[in-house]
N, C-alpha and C. Protein backbone atom coordinates (compact mmCIF):
# COMPACT_ATOMS: atom_id res chain seq x y z
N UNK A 1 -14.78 4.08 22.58
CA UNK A 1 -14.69 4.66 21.25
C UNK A 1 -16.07 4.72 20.64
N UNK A 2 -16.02 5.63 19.47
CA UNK A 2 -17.62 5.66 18.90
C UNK A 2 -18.00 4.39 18.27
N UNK A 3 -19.31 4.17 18.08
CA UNK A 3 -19.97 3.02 17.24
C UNK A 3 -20.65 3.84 16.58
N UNK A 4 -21.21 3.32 15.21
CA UNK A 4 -21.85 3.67 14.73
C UNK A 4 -21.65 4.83 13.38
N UNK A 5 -22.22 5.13 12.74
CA UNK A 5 -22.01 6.27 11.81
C UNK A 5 -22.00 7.18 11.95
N UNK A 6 -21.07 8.38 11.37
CA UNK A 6 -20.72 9.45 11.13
C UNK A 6 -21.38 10.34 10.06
N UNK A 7 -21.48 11.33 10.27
CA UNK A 7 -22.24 12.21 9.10
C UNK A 7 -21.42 13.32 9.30
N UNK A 8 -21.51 13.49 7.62
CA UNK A 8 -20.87 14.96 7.36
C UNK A 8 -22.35 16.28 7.28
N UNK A 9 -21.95 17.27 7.62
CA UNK A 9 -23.00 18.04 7.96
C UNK A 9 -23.62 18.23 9.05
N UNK A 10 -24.66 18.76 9.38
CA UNK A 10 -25.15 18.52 10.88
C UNK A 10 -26.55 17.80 10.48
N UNK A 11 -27.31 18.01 9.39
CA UNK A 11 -28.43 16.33 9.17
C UNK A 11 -28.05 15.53 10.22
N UNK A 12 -29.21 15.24 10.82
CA UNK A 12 -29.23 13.96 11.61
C UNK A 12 -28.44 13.75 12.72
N UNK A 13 -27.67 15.55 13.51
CA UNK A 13 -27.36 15.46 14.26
C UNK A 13 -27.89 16.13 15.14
N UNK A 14 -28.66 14.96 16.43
CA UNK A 14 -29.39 15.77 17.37
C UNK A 14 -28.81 15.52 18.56
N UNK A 15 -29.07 16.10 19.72
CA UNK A 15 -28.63 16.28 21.02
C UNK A 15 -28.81 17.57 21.80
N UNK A 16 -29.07 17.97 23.05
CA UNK A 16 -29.20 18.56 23.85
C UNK A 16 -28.33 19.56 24.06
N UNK A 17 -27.00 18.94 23.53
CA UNK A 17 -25.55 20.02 23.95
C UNK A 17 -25.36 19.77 22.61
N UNK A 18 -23.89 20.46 22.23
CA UNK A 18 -22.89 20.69 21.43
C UNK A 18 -21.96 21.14 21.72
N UNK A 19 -20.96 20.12 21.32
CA UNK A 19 -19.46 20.08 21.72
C UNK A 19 -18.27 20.20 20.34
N UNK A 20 -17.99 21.13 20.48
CA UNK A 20 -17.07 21.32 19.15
C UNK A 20 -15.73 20.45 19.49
N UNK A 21 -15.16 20.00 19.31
CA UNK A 21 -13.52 19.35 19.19
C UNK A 21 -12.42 20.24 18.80
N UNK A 22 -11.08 20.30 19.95
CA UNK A 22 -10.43 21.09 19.39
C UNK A 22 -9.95 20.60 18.27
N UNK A 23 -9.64 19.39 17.44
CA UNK A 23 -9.08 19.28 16.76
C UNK A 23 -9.14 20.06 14.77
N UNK A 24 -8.24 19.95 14.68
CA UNK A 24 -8.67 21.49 13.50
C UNK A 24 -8.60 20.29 12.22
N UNK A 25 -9.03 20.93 11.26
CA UNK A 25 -9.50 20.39 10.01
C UNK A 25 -10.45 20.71 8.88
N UNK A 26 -10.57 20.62 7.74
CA UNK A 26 -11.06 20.92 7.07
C UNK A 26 -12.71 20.35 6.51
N UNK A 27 -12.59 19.22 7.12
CA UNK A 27 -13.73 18.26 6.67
C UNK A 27 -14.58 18.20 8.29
N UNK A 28 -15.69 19.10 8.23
CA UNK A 28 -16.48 18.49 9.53
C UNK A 28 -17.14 17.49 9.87
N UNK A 29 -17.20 16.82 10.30
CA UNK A 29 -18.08 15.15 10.59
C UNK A 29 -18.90 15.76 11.78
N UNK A 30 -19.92 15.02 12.04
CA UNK A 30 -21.20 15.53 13.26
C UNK A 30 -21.52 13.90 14.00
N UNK A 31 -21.25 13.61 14.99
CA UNK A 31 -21.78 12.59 15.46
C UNK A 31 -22.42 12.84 16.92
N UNK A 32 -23.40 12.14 16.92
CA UNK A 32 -24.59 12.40 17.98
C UNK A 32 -24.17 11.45 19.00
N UNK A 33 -23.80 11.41 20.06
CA UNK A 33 -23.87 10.87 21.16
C UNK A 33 -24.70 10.99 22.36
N UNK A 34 -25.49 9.65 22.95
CA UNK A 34 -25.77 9.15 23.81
C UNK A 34 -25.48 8.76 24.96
N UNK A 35 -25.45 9.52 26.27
CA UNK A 35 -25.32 8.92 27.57
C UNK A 35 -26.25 8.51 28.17
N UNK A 36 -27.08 7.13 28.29
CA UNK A 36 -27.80 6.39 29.08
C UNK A 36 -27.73 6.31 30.58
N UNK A 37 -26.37 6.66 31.08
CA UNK A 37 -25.88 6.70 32.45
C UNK A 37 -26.20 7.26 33.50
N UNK A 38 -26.54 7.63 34.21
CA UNK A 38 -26.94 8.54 35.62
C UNK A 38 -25.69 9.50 35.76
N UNK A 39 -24.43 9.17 35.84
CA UNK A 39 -23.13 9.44 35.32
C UNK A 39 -22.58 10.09 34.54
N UNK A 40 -21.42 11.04 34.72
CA UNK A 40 -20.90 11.50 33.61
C UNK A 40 -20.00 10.14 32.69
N UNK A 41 -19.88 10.60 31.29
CA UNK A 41 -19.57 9.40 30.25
C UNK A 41 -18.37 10.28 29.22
N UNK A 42 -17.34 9.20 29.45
CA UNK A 42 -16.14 9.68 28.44
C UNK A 42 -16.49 9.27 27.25
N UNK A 43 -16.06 10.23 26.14
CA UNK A 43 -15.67 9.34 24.62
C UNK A 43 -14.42 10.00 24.32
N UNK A 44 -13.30 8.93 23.84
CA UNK A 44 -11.91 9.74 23.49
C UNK A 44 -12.03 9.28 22.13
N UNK A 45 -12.00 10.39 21.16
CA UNK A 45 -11.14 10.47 20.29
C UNK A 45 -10.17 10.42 19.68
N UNK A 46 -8.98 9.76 19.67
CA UNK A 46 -7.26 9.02 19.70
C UNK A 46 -6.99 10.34 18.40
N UNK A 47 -5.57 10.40 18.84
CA UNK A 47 -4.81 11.14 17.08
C UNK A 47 -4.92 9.98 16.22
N UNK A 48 -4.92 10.16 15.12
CA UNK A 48 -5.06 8.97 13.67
C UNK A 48 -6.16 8.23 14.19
N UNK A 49 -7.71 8.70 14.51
CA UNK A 49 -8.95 7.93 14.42
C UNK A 49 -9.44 8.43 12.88
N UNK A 50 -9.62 7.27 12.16
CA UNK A 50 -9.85 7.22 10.88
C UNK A 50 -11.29 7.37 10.91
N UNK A 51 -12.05 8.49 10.32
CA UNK A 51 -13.29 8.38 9.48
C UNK A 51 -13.74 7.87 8.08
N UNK A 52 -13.56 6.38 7.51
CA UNK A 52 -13.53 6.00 6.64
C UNK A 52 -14.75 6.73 5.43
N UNK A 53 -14.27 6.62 4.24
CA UNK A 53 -15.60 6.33 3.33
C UNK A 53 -15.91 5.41 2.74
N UNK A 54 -17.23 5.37 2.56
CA UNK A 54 -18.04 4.02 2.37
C UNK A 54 -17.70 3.89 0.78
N UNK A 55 -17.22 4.32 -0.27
CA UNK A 55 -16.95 4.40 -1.66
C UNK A 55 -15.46 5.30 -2.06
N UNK A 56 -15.34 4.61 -3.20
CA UNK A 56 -13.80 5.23 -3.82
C UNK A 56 -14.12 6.39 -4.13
N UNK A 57 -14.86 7.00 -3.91
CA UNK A 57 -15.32 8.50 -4.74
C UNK A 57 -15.24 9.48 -3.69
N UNK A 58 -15.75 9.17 -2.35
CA UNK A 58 -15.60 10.58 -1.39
C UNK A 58 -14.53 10.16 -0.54
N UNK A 59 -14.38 11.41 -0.11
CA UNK A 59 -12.96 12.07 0.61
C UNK A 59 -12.95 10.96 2.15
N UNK A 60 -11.75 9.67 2.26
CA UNK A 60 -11.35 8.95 3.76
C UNK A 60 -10.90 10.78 4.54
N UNK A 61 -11.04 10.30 6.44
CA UNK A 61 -10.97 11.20 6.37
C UNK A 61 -9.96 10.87 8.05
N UNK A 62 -8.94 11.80 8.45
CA UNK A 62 -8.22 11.40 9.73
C UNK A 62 -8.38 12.42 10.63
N UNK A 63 -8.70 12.11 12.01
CA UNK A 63 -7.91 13.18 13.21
C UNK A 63 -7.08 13.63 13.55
N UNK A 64 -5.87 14.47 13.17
CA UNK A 64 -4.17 14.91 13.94
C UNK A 64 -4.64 15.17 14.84
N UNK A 65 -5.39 15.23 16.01
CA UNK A 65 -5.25 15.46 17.51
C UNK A 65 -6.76 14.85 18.40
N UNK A 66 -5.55 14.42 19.25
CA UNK A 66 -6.81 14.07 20.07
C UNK A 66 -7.50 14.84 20.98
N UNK A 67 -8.83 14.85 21.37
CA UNK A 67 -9.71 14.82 21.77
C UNK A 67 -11.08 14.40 22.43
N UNK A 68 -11.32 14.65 23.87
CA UNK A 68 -11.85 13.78 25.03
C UNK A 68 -13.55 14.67 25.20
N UNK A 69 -14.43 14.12 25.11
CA UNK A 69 -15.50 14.79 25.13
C UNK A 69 -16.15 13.87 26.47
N UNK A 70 -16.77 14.95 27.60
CA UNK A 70 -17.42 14.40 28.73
C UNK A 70 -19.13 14.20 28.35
N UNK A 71 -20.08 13.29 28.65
CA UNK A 71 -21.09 13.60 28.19
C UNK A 71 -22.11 13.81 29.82
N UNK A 72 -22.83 15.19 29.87
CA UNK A 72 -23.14 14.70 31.01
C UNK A 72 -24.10 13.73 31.20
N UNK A 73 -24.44 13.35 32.30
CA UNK A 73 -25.63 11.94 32.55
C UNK A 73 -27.25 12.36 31.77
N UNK A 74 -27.54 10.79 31.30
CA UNK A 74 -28.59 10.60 30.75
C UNK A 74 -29.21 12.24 29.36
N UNK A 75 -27.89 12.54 28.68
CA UNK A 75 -27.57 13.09 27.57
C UNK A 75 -27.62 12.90 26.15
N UNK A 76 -27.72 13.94 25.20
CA UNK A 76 -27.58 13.75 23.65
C UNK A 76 -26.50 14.65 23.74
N UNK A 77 -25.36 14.15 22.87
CA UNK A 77 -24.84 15.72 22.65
C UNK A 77 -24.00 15.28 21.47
N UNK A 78 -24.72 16.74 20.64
CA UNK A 78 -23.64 16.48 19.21
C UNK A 78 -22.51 17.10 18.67
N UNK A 79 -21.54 16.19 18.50
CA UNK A 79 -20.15 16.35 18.43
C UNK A 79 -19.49 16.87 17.21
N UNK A 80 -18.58 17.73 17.06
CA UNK A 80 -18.23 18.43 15.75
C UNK A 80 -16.96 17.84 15.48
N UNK A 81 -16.24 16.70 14.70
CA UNK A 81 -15.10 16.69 14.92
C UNK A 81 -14.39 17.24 13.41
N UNK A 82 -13.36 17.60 13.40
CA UNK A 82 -12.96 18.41 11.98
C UNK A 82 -11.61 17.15 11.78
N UNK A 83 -11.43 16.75 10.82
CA UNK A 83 -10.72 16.06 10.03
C UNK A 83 -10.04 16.31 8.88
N UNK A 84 -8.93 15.83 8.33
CA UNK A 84 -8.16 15.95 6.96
C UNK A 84 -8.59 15.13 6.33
N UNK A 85 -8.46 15.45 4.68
CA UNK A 85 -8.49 14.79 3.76
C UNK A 85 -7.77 13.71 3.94
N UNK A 86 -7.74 12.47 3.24
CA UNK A 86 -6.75 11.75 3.27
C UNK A 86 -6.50 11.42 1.50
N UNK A 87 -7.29 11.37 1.15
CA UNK A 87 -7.23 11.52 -0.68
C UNK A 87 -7.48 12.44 -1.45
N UNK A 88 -6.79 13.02 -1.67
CA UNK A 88 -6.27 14.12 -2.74
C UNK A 88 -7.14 14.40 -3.64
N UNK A 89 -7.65 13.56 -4.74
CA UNK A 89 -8.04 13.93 -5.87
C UNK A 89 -9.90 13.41 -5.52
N UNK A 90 -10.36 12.80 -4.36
CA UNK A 90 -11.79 12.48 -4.38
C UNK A 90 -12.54 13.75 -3.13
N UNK A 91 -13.63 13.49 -3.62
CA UNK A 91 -14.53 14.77 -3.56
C UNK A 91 -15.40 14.69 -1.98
N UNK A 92 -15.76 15.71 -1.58
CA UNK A 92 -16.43 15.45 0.10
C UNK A 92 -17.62 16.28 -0.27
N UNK A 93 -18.76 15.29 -0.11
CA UNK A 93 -20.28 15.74 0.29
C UNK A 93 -20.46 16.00 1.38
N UNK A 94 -21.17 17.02 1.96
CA UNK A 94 -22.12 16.92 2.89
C UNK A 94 -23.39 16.43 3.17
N UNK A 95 -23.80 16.29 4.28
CA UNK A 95 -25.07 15.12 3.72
C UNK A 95 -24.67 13.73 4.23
N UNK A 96 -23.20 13.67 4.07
CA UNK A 96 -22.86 12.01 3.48
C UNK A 96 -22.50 11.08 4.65
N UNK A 97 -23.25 9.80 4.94
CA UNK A 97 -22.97 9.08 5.92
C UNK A 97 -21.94 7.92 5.81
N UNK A 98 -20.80 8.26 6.48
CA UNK A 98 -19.42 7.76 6.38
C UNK A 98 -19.89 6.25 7.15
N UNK A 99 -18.58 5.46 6.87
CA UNK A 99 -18.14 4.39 7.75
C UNK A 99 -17.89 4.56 9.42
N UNK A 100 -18.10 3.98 10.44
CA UNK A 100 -17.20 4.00 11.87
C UNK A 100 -15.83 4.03 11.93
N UNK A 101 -15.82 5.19 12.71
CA UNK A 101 -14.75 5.53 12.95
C UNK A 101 -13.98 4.27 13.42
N UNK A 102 -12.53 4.06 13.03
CA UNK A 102 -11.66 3.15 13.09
C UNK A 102 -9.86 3.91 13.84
N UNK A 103 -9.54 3.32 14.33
CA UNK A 103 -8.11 4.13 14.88
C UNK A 103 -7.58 2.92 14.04
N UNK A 104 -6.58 3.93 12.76
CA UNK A 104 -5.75 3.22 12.29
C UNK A 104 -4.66 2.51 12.16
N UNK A 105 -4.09 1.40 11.69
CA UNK A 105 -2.69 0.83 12.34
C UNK A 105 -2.07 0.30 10.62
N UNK A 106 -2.51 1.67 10.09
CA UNK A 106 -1.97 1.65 8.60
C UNK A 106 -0.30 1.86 8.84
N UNK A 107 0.78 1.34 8.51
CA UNK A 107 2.21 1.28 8.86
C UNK A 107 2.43 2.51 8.21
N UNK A 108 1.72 3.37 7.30
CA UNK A 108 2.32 3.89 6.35
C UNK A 108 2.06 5.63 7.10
N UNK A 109 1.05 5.56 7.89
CA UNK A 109 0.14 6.29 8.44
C UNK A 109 1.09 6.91 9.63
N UNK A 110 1.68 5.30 10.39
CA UNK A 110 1.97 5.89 11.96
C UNK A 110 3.64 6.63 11.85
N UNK A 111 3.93 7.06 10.78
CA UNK A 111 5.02 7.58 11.20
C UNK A 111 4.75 9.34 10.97
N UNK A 112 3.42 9.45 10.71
CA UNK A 112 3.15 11.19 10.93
C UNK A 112 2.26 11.44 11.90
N UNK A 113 1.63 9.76 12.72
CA UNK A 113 0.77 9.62 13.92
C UNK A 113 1.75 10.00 14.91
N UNK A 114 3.22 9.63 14.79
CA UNK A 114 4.27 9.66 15.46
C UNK A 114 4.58 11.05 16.18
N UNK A 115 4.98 11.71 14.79
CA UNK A 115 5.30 13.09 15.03
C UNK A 115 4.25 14.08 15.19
N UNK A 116 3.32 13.72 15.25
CA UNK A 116 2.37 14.88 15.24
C UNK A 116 1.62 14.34 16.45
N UNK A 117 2.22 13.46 17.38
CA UNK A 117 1.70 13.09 19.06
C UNK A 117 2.51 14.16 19.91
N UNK A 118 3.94 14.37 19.61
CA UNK A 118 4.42 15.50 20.17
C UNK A 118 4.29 16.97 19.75
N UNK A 119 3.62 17.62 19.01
CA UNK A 119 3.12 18.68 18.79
C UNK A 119 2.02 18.91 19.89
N UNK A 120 1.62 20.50 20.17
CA UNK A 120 0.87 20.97 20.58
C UNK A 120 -0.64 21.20 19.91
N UNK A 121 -0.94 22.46 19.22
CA UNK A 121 -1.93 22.21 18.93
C UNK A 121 -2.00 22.65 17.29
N UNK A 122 -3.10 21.66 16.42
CA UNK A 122 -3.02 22.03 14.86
C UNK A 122 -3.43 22.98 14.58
N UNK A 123 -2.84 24.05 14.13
CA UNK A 123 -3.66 25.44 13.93
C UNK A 123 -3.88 25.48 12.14
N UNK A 124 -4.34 26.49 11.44
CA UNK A 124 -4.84 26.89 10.07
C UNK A 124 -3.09 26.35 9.50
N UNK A 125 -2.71 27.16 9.84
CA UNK A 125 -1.07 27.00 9.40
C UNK A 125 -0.22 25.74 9.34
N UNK A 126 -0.24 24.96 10.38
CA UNK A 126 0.36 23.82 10.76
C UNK A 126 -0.88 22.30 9.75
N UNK A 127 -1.54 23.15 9.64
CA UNK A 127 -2.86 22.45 8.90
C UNK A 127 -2.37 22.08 7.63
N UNK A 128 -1.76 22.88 6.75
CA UNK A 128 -1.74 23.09 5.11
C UNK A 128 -0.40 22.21 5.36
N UNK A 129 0.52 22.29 6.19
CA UNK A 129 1.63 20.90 6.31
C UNK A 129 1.24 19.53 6.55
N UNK A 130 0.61 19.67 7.14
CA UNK A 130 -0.34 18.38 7.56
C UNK A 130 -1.02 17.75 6.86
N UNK A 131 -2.18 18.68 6.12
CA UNK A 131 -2.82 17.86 4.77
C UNK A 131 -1.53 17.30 3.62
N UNK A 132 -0.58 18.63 3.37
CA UNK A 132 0.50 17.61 2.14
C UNK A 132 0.83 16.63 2.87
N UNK A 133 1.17 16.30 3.83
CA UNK A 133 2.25 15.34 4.33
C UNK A 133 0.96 13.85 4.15
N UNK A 134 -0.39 13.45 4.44
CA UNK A 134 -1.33 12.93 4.54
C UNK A 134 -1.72 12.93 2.80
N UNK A 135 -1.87 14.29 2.37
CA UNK A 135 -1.41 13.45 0.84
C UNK A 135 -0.40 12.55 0.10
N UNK A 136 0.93 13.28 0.20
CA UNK A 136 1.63 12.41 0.19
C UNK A 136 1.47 11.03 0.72
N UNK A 137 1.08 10.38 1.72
CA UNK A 137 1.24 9.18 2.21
C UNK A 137 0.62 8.67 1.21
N UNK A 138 -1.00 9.10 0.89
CA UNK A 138 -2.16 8.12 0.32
C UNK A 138 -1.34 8.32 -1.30
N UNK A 139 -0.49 9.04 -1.41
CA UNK A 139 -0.28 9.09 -3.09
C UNK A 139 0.88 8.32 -3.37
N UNK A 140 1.65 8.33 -2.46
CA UNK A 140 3.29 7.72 -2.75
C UNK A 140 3.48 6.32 -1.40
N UNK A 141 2.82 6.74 -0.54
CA UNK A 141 2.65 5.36 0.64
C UNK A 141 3.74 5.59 1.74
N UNK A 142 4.20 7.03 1.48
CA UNK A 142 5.29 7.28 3.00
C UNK A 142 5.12 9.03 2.73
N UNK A 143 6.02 9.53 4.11
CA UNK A 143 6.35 10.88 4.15
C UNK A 143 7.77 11.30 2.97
N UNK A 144 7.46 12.39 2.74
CA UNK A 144 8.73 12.98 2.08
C UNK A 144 9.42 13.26 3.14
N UNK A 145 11.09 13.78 2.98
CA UNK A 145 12.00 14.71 3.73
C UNK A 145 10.87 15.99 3.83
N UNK A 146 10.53 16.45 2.57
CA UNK A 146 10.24 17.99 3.14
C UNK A 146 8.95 17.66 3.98
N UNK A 147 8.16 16.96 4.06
CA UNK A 147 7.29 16.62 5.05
C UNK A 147 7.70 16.57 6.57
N UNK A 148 8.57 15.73 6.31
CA UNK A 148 8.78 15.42 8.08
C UNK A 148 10.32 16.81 8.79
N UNK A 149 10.87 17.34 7.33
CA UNK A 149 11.38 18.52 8.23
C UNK A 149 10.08 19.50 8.74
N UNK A 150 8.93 19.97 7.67
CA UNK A 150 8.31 20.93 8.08
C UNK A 150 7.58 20.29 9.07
N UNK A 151 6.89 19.21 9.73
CA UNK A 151 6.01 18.62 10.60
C UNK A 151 7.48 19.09 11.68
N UNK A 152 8.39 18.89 11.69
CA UNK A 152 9.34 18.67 12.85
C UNK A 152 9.69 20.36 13.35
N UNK A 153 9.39 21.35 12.31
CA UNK A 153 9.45 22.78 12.75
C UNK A 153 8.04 23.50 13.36
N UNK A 154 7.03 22.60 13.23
CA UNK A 154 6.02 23.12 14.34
C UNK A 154 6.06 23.06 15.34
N UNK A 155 5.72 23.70 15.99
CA UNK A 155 6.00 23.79 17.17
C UNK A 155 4.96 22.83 18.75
């Protein structure tokens, strides 16, 4: 898994390659990775890897899908991963250097980690269900019905 900090923007993201993430989202994060190895080098990305923020003021931020990036040997390569809001009413800089990424085991969290492991892939559409349902959690601390019917009609 990653160490280290996350940045929103591409500031301070250098590397040789660039690897976009399929995962879809609204909030881009940029993290630079390092392969020291002679070797090719995995980093997985898990569904519900939390991009925290470092203050109550900017936007926590989550993955709905996972994503496996190869790095080839003795490499930089900087990584695009796109994320949801997770708080509603706080604001997202660019520029801004987040907390390490964390895979969450928030109780309140894993029951849309749940349903959204058997889905295919998050598109623009399946997106705008996804952010309410992730609002909802951080505002009320669970899914609604109309949340988890519309998460359950994607396909």
């Amino acid at each position: 898994m990653l160490n280290g900090l996350v940045r929103t923007g591409t500031y301070g993201c250098t590397g040789n390659s660039y690897f976009e993430c399929t995962t879809y989202g609204t909030l881009p994060f940029y993290k630079s990775l390092h392969n020291n190895n002679n070797t090719p080098a995995t980093s997985i990305f898990p569904l519900g890897t939390v991009l925290p923020s470092g203050d109550s003021i900017l936007q926590g931020s989550v993955l709905v899908q996972p994503d496996t990036v190869t790095l080839t040997p003795n490499s930089f390569t900087c990584v695009n991963l796109n994320a949801f809001c997770v708080n509603e009413t706080r604001t997202f800089n660019e520029d801004t250097i987040c907390g390490s990424p964390l895979i969450s085991h928030n109780v309140n969290l894993s029951p849309l980690i749940d349903l959204l492991a058997t889905k295919k892939t998050v598109t623009s559409y399946s997106g705008e269900v996804i952010q309410q349902a992730l609002w909802d959690i951080a505002n009320t601390g669970r899914l609604t019905q109309a949340d988890m019917t519309a998460i359950n009609a994607l396909p």
